[in-house]
C-alpha atoms as a PDB file:
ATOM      1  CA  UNK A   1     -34.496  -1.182   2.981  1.00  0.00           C
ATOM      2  CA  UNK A   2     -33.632   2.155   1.896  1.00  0.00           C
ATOM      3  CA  UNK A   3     -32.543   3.125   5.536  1.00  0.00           C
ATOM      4  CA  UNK A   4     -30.910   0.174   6.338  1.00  0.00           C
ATOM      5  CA  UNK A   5     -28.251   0.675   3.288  1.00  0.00           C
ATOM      6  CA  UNK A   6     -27.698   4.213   4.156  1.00  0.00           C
ATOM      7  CA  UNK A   7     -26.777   3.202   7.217  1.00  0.00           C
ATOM      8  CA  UNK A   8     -24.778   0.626   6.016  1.00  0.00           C
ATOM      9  CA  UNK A   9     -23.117   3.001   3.679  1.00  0.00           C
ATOM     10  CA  UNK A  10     -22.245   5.716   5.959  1.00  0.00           C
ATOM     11  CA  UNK A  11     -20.371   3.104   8.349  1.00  0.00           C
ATOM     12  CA  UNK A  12     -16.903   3.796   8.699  1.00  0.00           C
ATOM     13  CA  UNK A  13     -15.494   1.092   7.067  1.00  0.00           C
ATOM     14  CA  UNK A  14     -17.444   1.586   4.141  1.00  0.00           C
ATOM     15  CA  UNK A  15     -16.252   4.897   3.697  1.00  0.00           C
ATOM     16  CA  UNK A  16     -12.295   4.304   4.610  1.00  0.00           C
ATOM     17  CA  UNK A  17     -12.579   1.156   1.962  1.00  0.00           C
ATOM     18  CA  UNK A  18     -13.606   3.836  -0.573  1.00  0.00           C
ATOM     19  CA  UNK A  19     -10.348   5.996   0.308  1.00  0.00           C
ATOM     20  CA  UNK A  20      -8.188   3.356   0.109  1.00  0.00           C
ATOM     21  CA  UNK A  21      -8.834   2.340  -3.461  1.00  0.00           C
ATOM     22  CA  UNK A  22      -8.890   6.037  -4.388  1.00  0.00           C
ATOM     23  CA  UNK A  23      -5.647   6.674  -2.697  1.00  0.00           C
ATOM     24  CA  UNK A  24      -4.538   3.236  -4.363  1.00  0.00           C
ATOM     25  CA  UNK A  25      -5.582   4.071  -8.034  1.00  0.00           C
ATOM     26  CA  UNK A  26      -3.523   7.300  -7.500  1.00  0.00           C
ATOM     27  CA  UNK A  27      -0.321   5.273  -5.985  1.00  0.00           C
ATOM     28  CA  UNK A  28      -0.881   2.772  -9.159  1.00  0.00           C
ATOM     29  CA  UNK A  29      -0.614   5.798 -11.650  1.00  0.00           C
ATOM     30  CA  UNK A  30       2.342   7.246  -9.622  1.00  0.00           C
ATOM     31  CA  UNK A  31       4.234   3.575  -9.717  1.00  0.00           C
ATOM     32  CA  UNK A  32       3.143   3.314 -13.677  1.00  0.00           C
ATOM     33  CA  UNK A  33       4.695   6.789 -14.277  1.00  0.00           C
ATOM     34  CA  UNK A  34       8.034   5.237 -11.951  1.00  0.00           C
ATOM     35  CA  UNK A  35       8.500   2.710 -14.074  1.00  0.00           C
ATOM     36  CA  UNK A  36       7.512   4.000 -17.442  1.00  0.00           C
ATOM     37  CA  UNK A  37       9.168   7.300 -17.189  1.00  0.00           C
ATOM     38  CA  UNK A  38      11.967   6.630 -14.700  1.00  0.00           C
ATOM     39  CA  UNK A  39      12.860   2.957 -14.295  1.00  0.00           C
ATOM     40  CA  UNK A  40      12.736   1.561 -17.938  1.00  0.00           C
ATOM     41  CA  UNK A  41      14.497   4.393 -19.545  1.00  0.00           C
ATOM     42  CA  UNK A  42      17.967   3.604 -17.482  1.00  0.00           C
ATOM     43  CA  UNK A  43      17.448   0.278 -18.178  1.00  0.00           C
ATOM     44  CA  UNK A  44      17.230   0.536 -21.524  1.00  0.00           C
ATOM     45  CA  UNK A  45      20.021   2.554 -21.490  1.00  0.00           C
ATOM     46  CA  UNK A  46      22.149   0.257 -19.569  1.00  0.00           C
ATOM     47  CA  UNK A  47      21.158  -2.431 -21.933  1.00  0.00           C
ATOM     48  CA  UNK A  48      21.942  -0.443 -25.095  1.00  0.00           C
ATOM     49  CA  UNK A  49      18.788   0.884 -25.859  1.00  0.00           C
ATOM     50  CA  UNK A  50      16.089  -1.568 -24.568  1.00  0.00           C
ATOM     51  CA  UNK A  51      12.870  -0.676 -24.593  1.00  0.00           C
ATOM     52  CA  UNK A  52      10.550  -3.591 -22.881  1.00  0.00           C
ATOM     53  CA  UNK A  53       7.277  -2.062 -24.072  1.00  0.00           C
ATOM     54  CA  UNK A  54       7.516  -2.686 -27.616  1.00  0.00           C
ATOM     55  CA  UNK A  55       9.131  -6.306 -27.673  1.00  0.00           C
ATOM     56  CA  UNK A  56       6.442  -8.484 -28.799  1.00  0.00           C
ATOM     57  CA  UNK A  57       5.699 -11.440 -31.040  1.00  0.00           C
ATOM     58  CA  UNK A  58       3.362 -11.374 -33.869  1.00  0.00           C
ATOM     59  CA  UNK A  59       0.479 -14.605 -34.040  1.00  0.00           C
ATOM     60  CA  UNK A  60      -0.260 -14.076 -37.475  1.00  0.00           C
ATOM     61  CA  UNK A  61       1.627 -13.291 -40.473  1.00  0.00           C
ATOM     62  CA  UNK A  62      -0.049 -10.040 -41.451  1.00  0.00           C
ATOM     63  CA  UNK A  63       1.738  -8.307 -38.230  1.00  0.00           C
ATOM     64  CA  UNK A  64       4.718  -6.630 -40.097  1.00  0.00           C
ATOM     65  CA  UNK A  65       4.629  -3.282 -37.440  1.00  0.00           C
ATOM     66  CA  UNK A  66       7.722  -2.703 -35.692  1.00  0.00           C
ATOM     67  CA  UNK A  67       5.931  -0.630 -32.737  1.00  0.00           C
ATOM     68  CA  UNK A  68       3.437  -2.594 -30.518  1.00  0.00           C
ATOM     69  CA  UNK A  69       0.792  -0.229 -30.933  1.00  0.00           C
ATOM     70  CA  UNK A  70       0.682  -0.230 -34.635  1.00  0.00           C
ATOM     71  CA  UNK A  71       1.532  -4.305 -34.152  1.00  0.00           C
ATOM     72  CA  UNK A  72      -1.529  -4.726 -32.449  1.00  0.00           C
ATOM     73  CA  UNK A  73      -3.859  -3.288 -34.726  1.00  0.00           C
ATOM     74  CA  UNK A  74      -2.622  -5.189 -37.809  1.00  0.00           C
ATOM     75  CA  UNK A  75      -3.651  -8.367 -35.201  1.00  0.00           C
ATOM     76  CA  UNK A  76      -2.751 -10.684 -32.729  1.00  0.00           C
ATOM     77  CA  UNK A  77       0.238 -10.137 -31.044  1.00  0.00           C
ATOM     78  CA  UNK A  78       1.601 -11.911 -27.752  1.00  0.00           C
ATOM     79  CA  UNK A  79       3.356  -8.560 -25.879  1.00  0.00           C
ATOM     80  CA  UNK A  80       5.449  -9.766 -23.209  1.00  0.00           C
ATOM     81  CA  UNK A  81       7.421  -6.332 -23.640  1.00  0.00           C
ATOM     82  CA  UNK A  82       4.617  -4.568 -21.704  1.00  0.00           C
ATOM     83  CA  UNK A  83       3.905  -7.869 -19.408  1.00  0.00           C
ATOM     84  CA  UNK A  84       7.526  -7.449 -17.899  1.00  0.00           C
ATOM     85  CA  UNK A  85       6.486  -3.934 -17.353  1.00  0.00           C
ATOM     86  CA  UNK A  86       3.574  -4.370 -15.505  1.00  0.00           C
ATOM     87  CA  UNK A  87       5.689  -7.331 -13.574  1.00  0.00           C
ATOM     88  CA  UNK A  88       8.139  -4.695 -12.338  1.00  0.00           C
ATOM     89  CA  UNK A  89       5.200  -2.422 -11.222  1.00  0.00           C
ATOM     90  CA  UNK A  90       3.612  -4.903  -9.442  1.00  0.00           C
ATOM     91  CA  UNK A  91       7.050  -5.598  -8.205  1.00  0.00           C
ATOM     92  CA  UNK A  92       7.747  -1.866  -7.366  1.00  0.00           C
ATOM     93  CA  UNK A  93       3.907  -2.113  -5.901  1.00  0.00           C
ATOM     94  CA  UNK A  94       4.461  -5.025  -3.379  1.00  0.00           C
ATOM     95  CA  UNK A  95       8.074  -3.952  -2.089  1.00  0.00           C
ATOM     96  CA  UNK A  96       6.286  -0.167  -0.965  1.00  0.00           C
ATOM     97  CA  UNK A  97       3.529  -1.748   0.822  1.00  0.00           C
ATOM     98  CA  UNK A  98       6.208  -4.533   2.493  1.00  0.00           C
ATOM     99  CA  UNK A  99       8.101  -1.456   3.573  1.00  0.00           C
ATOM    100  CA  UNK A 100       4.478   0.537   4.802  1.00  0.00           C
ATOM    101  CA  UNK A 101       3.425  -2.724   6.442  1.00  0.00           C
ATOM    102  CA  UNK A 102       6.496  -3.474   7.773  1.00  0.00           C
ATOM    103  CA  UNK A 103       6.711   0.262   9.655  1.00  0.00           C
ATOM    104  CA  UNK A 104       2.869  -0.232  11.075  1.00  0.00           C
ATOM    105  CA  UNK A 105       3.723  -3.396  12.499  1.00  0.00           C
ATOM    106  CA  UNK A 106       7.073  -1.965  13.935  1.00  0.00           C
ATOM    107  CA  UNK A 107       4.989   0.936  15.504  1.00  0.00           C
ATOM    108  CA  UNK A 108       2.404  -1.594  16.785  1.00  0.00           C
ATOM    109  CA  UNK A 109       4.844  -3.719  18.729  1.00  0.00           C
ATOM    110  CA  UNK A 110       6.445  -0.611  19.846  1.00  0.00           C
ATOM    111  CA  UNK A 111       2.852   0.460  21.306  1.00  0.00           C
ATOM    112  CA  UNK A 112       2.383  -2.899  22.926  1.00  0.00           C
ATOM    113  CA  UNK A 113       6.298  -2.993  24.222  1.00  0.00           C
ATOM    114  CA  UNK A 114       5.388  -0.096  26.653  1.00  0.00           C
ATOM    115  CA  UNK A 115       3.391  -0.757  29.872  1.00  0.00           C
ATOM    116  CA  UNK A 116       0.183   1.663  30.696  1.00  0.00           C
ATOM    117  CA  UNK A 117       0.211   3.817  32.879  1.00  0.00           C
ATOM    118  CA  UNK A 118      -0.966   3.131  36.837  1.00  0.00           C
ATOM    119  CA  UNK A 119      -4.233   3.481  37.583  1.00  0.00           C
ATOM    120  CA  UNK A 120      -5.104   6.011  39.781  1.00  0.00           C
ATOM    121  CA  UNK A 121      -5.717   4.817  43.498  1.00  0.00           C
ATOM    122  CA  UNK A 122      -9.050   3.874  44.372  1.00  0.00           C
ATOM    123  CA  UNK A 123     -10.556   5.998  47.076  1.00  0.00           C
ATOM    124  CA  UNK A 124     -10.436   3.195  49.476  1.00  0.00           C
ATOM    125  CA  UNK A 125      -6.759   3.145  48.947  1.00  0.00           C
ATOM    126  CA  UNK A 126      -6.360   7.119  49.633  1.00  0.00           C
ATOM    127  CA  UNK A 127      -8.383   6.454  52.921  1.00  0.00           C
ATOM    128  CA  UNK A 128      -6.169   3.927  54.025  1.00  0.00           C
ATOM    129  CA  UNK A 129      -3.348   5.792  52.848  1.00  0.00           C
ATOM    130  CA  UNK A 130      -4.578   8.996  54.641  1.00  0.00           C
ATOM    131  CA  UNK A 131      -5.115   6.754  57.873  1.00  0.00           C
ATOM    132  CA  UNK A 132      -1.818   5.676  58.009  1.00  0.00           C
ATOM    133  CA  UNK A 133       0.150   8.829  57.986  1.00  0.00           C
ATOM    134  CA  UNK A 134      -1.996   9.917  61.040  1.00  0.00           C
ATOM    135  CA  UNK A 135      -1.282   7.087  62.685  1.00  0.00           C
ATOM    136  CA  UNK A 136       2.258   7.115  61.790  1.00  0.00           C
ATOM    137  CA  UNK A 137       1.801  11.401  63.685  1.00  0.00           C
ATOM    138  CA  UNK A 138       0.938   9.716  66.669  1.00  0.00           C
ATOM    139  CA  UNK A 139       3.251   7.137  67.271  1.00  0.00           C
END
């Protein structure tokens, strides 16, 4: 049993699904830090100073906090500040791999678009070819 799940773990697709949600935990940090750092900070200050992640509601009256953080530990709070945040990363997320996927499939059709190469003659065919031009001497 032991064998059988080394082997299964050394496959190849085993081991380029592990890179791809490395690589993709990485490209959801960079997008977070995009839209965090980057993207809501001009639109806040387009929109006079908005600043999505700490608009929330409070569920109970004891929530009196004005930042989300300090919101949430007095108690329940429904944030949809930081829910239209991680919206726009997904959003941000999705478009990226549209574009990625979109290029692959443009390269793949490309690929497929061109014709392969001829085959090499067979030897019969060099024979015949090589019988030919001596006949074609003598005539």
């Amino acid at each position: 049993m032991l064998k059988e799940f080394r082997e299964f773990a050394i496959k190849g697709n085993v081991v380029d699904l592990a890179i791809g949600v490395i690589i993709g935990a990485a490209f959801g940090q960079i997008v977070t830090s995009v839209v965090s750092d980057l993207f809501m900070p001009i639109v806040g200050a387009i929109f006079g100073g908005l600043d999505f992640s700490n608009y929330f509601v409070g569920l109970s009256s004891n929530v009196t906090a004005n930042s989300l953080e300090a919101a949430r530990q007095q108690g329940a709070v429904f944030a949809y500040g930081h829910f239209l945040t991680v919206v726009i990363n997904f959003m941000i997320i999705a478009w990226i791999l549209f574009l990625v996927v979109k290029g692959i499939n443009k390269l793949r059709r490309k690929a497929a678009d061109t014709p392969p190469p001829p085959a090499p003659p067979t030897k019969e065919e060099v024979l015949l070819g090589e019988i030919r031009d001596i006949l074609a001497k003598k005539a």
